[in-house]
Protein backbone atom coordinates (compact mmCIF):
# COMPACT_ATOMS: atom_id res chain seq x y z
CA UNK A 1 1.60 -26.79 21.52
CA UNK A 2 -1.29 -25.49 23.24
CA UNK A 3 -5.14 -24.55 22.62
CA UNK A 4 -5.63 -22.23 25.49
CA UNK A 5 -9.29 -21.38 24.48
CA UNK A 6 -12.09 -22.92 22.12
CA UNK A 7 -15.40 -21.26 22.04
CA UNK A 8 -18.30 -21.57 19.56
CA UNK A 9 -21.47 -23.39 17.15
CA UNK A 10 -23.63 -22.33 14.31
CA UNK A 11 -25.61 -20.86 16.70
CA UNK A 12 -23.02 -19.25 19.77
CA UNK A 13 -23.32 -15.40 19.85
CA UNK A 14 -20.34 -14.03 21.29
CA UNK A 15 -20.54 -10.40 22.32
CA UNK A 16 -16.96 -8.20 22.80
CA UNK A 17 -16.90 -8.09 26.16
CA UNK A 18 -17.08 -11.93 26.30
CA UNK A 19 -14.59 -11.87 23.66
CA UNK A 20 -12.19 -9.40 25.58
CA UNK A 21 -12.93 -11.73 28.83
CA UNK A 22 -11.58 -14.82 27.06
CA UNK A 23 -8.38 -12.91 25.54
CA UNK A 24 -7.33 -11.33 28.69
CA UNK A 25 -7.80 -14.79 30.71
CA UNK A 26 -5.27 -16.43 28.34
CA UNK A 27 -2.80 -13.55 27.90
CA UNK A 28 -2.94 -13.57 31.77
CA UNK A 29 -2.30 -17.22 31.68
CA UNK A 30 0.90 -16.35 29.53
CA UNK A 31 2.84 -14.15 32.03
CA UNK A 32 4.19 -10.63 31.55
CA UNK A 33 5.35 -9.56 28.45
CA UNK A 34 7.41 -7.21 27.65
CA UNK A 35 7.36 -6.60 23.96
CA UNK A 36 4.61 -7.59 21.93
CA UNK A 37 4.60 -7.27 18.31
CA UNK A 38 0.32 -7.74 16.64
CA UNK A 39 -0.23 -8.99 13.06
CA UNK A 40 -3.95 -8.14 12.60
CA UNK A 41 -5.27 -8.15 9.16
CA UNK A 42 -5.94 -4.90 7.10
CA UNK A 43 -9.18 -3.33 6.40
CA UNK A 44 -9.96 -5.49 3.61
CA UNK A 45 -11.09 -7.57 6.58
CA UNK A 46 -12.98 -5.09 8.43
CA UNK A 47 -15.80 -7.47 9.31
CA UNK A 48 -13.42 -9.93 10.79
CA UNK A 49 -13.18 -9.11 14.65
CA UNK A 50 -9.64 -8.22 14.41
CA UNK A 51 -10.04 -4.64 14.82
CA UNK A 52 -11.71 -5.10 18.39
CA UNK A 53 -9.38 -7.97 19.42
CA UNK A 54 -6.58 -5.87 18.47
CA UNK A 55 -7.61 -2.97 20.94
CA UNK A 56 -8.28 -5.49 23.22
CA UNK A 57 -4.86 -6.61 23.67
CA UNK A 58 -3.72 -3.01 23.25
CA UNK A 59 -5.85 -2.46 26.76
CA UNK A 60 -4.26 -5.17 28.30
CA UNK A 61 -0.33 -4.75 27.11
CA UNK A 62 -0.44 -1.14 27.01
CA UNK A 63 3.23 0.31 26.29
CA UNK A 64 4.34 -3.55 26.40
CA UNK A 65 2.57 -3.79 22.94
CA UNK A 66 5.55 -1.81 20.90
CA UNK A 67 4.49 -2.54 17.28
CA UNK A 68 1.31 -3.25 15.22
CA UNK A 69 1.98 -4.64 11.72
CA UNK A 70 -1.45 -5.09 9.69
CA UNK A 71 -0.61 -8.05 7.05
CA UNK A 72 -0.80 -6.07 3.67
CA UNK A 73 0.28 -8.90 2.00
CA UNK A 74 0.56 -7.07 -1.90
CA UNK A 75 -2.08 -4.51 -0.38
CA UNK A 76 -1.35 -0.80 -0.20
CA UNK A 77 -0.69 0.62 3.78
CA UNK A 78 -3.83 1.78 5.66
CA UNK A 79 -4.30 5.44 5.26
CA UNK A 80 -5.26 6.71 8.43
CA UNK A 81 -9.11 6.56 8.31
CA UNK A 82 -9.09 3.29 8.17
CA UNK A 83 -6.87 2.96 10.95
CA UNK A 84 -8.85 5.13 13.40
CA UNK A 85 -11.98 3.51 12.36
CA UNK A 86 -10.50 -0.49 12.53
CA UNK A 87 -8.25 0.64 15.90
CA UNK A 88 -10.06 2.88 18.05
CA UNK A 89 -7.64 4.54 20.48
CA UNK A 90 -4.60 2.89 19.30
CA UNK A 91 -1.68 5.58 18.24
CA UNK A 92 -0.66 5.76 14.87
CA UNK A 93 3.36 5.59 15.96
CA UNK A 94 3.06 1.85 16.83
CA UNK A 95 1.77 1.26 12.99
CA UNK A 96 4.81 -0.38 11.14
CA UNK A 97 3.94 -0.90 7.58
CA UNK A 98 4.88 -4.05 5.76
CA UNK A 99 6.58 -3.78 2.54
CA UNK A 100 5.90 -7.25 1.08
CA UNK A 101 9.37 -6.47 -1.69
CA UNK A 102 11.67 -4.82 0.28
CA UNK A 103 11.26 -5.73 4.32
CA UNK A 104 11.65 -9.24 4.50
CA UNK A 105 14.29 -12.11 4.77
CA UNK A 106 13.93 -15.54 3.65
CA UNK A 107 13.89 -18.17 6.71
CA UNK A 108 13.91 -21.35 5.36
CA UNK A 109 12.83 -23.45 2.17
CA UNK A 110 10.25 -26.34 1.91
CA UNK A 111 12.18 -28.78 -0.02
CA UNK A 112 11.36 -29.35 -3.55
CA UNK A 113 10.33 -32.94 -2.88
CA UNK A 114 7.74 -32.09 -0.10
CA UNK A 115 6.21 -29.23 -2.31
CA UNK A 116 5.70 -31.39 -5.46
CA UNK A 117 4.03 -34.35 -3.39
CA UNK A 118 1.78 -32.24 -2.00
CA UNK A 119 0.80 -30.49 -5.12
CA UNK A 120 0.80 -33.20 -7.03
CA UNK A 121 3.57 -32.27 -9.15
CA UNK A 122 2.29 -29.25 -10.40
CA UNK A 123 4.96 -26.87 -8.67
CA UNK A 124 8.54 -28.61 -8.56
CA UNK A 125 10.46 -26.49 -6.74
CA UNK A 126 11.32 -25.34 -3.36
CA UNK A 127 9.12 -22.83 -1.72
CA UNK A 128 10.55 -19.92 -0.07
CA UNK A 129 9.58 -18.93 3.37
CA UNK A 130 9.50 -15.35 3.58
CA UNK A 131 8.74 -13.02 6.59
CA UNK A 132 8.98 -9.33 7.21
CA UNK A 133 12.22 -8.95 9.35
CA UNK A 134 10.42 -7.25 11.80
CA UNK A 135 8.47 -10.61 12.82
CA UNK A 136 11.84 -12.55 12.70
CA UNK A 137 14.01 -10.04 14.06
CA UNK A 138 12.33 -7.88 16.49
CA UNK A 139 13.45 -9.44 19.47
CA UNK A 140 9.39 -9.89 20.53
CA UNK A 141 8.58 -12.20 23.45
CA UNK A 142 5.14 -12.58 22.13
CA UNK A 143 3.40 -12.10 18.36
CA UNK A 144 0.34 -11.97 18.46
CA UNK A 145 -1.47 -13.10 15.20
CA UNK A 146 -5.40 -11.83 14.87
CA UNK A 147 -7.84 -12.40 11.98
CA UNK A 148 -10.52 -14.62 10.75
CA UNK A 149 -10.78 -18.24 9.63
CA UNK A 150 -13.11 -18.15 6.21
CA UNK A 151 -13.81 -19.81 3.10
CA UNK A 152 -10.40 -18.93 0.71
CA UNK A 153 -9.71 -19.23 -3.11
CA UNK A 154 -5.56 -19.56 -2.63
CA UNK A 155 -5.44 -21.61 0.51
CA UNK A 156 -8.79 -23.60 0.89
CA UNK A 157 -9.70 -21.53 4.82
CA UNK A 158 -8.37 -18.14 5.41
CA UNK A 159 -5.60 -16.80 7.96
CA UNK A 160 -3.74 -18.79 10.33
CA UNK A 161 -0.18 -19.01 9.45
CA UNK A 162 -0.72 -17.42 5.72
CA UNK A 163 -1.35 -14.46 7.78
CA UNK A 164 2.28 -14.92 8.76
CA UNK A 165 4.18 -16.21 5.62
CA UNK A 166 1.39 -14.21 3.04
CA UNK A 167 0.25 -11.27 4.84
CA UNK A 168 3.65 -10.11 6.12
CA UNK A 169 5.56 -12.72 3.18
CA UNK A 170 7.95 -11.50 0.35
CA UNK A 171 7.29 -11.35 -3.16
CA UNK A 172 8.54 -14.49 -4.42
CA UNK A 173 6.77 -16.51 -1.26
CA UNK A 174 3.71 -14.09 -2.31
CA UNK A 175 3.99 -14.93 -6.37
CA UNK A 176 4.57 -18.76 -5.69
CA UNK A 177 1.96 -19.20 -2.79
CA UNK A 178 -0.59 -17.85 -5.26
CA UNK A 179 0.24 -19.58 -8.53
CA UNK A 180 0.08 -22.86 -6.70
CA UNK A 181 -3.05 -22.50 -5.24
CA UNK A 182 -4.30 -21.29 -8.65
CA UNK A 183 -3.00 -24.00 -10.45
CA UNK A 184 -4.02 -26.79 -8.00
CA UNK A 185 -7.59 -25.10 -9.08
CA UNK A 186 -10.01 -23.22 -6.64
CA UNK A 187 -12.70 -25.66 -6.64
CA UNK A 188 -10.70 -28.07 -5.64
CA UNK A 189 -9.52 -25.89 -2.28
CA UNK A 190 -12.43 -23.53 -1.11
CA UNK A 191 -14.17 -24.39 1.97
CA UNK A 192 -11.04 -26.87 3.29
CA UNK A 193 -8.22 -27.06 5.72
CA UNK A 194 -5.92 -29.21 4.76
CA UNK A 195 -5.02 -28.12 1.16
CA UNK A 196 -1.43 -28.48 -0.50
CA UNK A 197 -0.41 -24.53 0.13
CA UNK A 198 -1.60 -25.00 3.66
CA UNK A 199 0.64 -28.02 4.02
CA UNK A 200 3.52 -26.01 2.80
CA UNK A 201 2.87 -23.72 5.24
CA UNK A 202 2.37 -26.01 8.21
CA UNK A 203 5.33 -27.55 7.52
CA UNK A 204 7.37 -24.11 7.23
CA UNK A 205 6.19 -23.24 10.35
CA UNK A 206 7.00 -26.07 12.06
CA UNK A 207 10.23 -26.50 10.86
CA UNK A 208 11.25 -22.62 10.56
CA UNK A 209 9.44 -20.98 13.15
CA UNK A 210 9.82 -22.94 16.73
CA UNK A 211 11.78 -20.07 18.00
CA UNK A 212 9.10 -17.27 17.30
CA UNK A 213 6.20 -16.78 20.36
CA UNK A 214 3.56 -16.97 18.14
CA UNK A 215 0.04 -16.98 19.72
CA UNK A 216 -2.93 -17.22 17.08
CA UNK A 217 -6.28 -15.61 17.89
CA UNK A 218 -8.92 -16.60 15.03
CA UNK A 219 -12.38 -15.53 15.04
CA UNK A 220 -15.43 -17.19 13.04
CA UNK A 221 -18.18 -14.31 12.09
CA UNK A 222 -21.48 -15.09 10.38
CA UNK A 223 -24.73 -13.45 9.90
CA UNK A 224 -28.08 -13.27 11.52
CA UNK A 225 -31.17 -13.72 9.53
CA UNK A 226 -31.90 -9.96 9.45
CA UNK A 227 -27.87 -9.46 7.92
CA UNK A 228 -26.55 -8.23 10.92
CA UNK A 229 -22.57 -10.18 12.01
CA UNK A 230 -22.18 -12.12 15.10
CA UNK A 231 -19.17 -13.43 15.79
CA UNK A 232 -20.04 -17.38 16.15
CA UNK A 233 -16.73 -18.85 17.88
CA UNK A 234 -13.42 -17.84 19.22
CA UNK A 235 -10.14 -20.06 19.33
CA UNK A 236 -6.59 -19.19 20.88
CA UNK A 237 -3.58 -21.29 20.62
CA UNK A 238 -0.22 -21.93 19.41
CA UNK A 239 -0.48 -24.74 16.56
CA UNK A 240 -2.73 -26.27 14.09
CA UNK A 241 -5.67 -27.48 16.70
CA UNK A 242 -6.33 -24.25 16.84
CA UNK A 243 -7.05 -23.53 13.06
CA UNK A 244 -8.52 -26.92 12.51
CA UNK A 245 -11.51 -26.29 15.23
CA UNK A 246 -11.90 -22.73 13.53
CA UNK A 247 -12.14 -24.31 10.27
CA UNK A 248 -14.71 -27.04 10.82
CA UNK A 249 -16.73 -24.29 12.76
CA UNK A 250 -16.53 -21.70 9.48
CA UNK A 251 -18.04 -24.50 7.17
CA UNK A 252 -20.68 -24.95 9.05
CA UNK A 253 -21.13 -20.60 9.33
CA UNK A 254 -19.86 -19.26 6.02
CA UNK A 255 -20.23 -22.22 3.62
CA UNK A 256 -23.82 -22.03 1.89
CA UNK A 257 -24.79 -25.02 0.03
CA UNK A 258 -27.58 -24.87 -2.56
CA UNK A 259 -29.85 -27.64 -4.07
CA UNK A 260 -30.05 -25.93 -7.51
CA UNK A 261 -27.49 -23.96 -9.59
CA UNK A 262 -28.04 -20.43 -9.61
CA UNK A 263 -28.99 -18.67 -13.39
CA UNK A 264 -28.70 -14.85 -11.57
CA UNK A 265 -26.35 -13.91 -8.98
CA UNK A 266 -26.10 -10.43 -7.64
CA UNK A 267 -23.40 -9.75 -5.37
CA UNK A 268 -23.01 -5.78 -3.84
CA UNK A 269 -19.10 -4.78 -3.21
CA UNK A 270 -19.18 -2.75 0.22
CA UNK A 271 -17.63 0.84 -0.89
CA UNK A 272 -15.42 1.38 2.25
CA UNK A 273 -13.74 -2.13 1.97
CA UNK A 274 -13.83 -2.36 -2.18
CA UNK A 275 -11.58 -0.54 -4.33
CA UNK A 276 -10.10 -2.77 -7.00
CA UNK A 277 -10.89 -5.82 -8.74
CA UNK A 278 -8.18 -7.33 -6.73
CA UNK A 279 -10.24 -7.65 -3.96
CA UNK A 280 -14.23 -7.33 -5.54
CA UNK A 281 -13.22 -10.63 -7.37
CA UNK A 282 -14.13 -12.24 -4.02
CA UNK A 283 -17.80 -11.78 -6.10
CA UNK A 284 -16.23 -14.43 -8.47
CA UNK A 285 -13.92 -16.87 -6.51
CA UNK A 286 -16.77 -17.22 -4.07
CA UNK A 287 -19.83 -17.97 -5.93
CA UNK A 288 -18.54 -19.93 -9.14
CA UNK A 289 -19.38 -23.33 -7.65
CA UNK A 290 -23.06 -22.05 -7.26
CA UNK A 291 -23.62 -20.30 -10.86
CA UNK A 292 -25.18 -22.06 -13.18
CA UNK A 293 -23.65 -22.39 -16.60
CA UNK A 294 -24.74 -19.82 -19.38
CA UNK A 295 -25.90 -18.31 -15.99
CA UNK A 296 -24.79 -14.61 -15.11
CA UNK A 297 -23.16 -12.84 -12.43
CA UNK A 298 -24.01 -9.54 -11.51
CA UNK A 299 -21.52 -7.43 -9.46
CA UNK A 300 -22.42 -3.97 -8.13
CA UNK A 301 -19.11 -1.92 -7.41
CA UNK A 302 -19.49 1.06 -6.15
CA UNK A 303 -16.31 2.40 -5.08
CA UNK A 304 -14.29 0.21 -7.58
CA UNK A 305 -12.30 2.63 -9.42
CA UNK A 306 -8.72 0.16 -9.92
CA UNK A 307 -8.21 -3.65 -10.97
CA UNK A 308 -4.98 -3.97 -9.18
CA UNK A 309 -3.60 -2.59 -5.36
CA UNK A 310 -0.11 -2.71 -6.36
CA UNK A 311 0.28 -0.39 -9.33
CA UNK A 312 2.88 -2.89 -11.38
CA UNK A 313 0.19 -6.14 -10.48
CA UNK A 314 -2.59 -3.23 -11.95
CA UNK A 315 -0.59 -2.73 -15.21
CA UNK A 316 -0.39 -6.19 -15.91
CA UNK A 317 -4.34 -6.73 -15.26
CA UNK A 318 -5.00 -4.13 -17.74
CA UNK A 319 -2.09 -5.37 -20.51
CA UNK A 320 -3.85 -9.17 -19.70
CA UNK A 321 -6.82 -8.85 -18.37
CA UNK A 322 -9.38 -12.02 -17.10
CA UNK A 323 -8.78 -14.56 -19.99
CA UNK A 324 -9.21 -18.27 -19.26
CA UNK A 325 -6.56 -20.17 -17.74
CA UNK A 326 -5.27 -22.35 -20.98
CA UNK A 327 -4.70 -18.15 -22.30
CA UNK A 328 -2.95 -17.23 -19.35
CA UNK A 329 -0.38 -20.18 -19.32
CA UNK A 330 0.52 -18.83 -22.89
CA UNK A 331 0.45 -15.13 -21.96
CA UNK A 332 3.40 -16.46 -19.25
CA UNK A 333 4.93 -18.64 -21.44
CA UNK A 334 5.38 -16.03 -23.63
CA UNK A 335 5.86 -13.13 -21.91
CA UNK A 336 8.46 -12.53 -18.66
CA UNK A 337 6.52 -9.63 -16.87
CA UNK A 338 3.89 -11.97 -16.08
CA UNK A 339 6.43 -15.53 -15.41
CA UNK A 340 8.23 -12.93 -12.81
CA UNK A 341 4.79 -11.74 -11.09
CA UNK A 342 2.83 -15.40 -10.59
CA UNK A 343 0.72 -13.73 -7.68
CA UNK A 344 -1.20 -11.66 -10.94
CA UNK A 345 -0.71 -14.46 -13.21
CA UNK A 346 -2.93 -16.03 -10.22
CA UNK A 347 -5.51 -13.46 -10.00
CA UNK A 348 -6.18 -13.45 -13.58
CA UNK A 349 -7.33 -17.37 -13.56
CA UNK A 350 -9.36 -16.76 -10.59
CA UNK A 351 -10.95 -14.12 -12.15
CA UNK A 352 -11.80 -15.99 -15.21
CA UNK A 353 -15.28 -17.72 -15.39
CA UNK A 354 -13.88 -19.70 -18.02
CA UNK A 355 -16.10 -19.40 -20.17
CA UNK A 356 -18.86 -20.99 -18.43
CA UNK A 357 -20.54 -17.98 -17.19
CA UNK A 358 -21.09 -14.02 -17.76
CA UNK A 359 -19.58 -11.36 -15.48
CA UNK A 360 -20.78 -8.40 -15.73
CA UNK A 361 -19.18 -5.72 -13.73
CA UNK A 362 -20.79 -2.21 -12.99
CA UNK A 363 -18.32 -0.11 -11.21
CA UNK A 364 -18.63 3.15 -10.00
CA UNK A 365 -15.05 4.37 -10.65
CA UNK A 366 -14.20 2.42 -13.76
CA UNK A 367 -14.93 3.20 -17.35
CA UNK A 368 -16.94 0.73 -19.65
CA UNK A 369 -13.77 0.64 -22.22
CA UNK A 370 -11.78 -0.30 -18.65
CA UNK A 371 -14.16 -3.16 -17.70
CA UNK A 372 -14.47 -4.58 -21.30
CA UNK A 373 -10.86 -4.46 -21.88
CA UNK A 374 -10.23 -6.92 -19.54
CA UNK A 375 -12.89 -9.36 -20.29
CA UNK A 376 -15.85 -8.75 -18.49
CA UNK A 377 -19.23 -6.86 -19.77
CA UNK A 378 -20.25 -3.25 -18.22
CA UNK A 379 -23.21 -2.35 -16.34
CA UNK A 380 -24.45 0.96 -15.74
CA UNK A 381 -24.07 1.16 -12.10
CA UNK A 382 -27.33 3.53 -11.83
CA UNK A 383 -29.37 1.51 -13.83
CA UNK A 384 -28.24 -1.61 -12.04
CA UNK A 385 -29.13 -0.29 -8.46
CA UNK A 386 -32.59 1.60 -9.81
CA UNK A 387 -33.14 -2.62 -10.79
CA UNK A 388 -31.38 -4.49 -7.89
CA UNK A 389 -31.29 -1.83 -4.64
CA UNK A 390 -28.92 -3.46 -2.45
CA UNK A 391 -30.48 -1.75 0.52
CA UNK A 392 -33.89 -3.39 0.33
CA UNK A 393 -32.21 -6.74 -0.75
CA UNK A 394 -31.90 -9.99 1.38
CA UNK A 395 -29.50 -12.35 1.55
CA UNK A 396 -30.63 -15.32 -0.90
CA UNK A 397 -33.52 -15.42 -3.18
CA UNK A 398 -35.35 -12.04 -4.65
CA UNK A 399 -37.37 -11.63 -7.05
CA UNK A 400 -37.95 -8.06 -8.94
CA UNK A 401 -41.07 -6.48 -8.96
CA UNK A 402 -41.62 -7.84 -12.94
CA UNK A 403 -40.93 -11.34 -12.01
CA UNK A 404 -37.11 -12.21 -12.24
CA UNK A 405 -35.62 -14.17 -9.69
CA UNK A 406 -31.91 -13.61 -8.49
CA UNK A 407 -29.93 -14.72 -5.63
CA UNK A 408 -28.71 -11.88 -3.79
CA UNK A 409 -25.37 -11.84 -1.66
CA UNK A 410 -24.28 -8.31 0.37
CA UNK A 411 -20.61 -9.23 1.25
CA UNK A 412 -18.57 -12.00 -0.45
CA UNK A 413 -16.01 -11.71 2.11
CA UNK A 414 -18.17 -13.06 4.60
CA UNK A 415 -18.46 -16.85 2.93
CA UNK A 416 -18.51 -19.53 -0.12
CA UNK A 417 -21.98 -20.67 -2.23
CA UNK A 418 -21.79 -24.15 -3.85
CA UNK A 419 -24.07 -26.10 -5.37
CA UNK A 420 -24.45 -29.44 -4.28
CA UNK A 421 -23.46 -31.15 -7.56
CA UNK A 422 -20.08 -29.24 -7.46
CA UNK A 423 -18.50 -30.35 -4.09
């Protein structure tokens, strides 16, 4: 159990080459390798380092590195675009894809007594840990697991091992993982580390997983006052020192916290890394501690054209759409599509202002009969962006030029708004 490198502050500016420096000087400290197998994220996380630190161990492993597996977790396989532009120079035959219901075996269970303690008793039964067999039978001397630590709405922070047991996880891990993080409640979870999914987690790692040379390589990213992304710390290691220093950096970087509820809240869904609701619902999960209630949310989505990235988690989005959560515990109740897919049954609550807030959604891909069918209220897109133009926006407050003030946020991904009287 080893941290073999800790860098970073609110304030630390850490450029690639410094970054490549202080991954090379600990993969040197590690000894030759002989096959490495790389779990960065997907595009969907674009902004989170990975891509670079990816092609920096590809530099120093060369043909030692045999297989890169991006964590899909329920998300569809890079096309290869996003590959060239996220990878740079890495070949396209060492991409494996991970197929989250078909390529996995189960390693272990967290007992049922363990899992309802640390939920509280709202799951009650044992929680399967799942991994693609390629990570548990691949025969790798080293795995090399890349991504970001960041404000989450199913695990509390983002990455560490639920890039290993969610992002290359099986279905039922997948559909539980999510429910209970849902049903534990999101407000309860964003912005910590030590939340009941991530103790399920902790303790299948280090009860299942002692055999597997797993190496963590988190990043923290924030923004500069002009909107530009530094990356504001870097931490290697083997165990949960290394996510917990991560994690009490990213509060400090990505967690915004705001001495007045927020009545208008405009948040702009980058096209390249937002296609579905699935993943533009970050405009939701992230800033419902900071609206205001009766207040409104405001999401501009261009490239949205789908609700879910797995067509059969889609179909149920449209059949149940984003009803509050007393309505979906009835919908599953009553209905076994949605009992044997929890991970939607999830995304529907956390979609779901409950009531206490408007959402209106203005895609660019998406009908207004779409969008109202599942809940929300349309927006003309055009109309929208001739009133809030995202490219002459700040982050924070704006104020249009007849007077109305709105608090304007260009990438949910990046972080989590609260107000004060809600944490």
């Amino acid at each position: 159990m080893t941290l073999y490198y800790a860098a970073g502050s609110p304030t630390t500016e850490i450029s690639d080459e410094q970054m490549r420096e202080a991954l090379h000087l600990v993969l040197e400290q590690l000894g030759e390798r002989k096959k490495v197998l790389t779990l960065p994220p997907d595009f969907t996380r674009y902004n989170s380092r990975a891509g670079q630190l990816t092609c920096m161990a590809y530099e120093f492993y060369g043909s030692a590195m045999t297989d890169i597996m991006p964590a899909l977790g329920t998300h569809v396989p890079m096309p290869e675009w996003q590959l060239d532009k996220m990878f740079p120079g890495v070949p396209h035959d060492l991409i494996r894809p991970h197929r989250w219901r078909d390529d996995v075996v189960t390693i272990g269970e967290v007992p049922t007594e363990f899992v309802s303690e640390v939920t509280e008793g709202i799951w009650q039964q044992p929680w399967p840990a799942q991994l693609n067999k390629l990570v548990w039978e691949g025969g790798h001397d080293l795995i090399l697991s890349i991504g970001q630590v960041v404000p989450h709405e199913v695990i509390g922070m983002a990455n560490y091992n639920k890039n290993i047991f969610v992002g290359t996880g099986g279905s039922k891990g997948i559909n539980e993982s999510h429910f209970i993080g849902a049903a534990y409640g999101m407000e309860r979870m964003m912005g910590r580390a030590n939340t009941p999914l991530r103790k399920i987690l902790n303790y299948a790692q280090d009860q299942f997983c002692r055999n597997l040379p797993l190496l963590y390589v988190l990043t923290v990213v924030g923004a500069r006052q002009d909107g530009s992304l530094v990356t504001r710390g870097l931490f290697i290691g083997d165990h949960h020192d290394c996510f917990e220093q991560a994690c009490e950096l990213s509060v400090q970087v990505n967690f915004t916290k705001l001495d007045e509820p927020l009545d208008k809240v405009v948040v702009y869904l980058d096209p390249e890394e937002f296609h579905s609701t699935w993943l533009g619902n970050k405009s939701i999960y992230r800033t419902r501690m900071a609206i205001a209630d009766e207040g409104e949310l405001i999401v501009l989505a261009p490239k949205v054209g789908i609700f879910g990235e797995d067509p059969q988690i889609d179909t149920l989005i449209r059949k149940y759409g984003y009803r509050t959560t007393p309505e979906i515990m009835k919908f599953m109740e009553e209905n076994e599509d949605l009992r044997a897919n929890l991970s939607a049954a999830a995304h529907l609550i956390h979609g779901s202002s409950e009531g206490r807030f408007s959402v209106t959604y203005c895609p660019g891909e998406l009908t207004r009969e779409e969008v109202e069918s599942v809940g929300y209220q349309y927006g003309d897109l055009d109309a929208m962006l001739q009133r809030y133009a995202a490219e002459d926006l700040r982050d924070g407050w704006n104020e249009t030029a007849d007077g109305e003030r709105f608090y304007f946020i260009g990438n949910p991904a990046l972080g989590l708004w609260a107000h004060k009287d809600r944490l």
